[in-house]
Protein backbone atom coordinates (compact mmCIF):
# COMPACT_ATOMS: atom_id res chain seq x y z
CA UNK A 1 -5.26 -10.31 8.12
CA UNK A 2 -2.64 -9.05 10.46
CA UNK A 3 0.90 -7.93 9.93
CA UNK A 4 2.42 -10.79 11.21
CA UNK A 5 0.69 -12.89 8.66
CA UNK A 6 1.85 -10.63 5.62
CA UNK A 7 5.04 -10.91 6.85
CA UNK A 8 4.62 -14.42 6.67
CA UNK A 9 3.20 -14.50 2.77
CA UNK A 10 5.36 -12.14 1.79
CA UNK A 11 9.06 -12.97 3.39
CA UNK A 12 10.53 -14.74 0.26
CA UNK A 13 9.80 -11.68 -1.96
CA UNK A 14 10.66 -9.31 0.78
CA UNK A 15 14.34 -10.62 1.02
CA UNK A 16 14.50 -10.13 -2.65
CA UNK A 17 13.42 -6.48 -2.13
CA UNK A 18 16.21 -6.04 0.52
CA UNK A 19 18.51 -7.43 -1.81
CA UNK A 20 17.75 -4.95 -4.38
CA UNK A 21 17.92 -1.88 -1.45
CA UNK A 22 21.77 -3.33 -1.05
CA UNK A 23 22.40 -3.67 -4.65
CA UNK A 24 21.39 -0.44 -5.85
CA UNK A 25 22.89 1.52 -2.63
CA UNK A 26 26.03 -0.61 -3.19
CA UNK A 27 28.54 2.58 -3.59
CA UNK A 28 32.37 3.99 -2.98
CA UNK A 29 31.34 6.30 0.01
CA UNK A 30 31.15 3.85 3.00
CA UNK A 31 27.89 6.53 4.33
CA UNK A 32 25.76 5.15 1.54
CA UNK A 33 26.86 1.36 2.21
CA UNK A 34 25.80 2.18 5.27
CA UNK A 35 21.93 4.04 5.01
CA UNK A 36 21.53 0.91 3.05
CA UNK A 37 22.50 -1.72 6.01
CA UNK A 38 20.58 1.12 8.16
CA UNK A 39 17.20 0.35 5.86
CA UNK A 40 17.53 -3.34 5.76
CA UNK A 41 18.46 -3.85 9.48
CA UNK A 42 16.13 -1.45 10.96
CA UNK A 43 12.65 -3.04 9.01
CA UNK A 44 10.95 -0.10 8.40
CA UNK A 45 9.44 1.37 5.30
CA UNK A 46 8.51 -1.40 4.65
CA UNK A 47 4.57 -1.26 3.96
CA UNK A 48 4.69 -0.30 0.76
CA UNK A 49 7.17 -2.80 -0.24
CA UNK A 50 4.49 -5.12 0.90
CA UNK A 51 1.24 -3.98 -0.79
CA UNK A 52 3.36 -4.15 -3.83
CA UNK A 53 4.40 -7.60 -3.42
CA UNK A 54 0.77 -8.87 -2.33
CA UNK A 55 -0.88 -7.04 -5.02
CA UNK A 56 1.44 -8.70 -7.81
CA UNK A 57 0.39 -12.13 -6.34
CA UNK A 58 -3.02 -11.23 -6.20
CA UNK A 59 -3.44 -10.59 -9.50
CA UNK A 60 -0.97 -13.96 -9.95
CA UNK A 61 2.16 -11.84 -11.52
CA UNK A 62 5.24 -13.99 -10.93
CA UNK A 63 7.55 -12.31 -13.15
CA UNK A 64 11.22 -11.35 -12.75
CA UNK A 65 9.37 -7.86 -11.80
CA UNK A 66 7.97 -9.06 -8.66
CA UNK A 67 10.47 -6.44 -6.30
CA UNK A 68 9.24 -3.27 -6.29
CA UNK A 69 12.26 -1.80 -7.09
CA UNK A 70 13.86 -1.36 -10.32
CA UNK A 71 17.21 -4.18 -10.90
């Protein structure tokens, strides 16, 4: 399986885990609003993000836990 195909599978759950990047970095000091866009925009680090996300729908977890990140 490629990279373009995970991207594929896992695009829905990915957007979810950007969401929660932009949530949690959501702060006062415009530099941290910012490192946030910086993460989201740019797409990287996001492998991990990824084996996460396919290994929770491997084993068929489709919890409200499914973003790696804590809410």
């Amino acid at each position: 399986m490629n990279l373009e195909k995970i991207n594929e599978l896992t695009a829905q759950d990915m957007a979810g885990v950007n969401a929660t990047i932009l949530e949690q970095l959501n702060s006062d000091v415009q530099l941290i609003n910012q490192l946030g866009y910086y993460i989201v925009s740019g797409g990287g680090k996001r492998i991990r993000p990824m084996i996460a996300v396919l290994a929770a729908r491997a084993v068929g977890y489709q919890g409200a836990r499914m973003s790696p990140l804590p809410r």
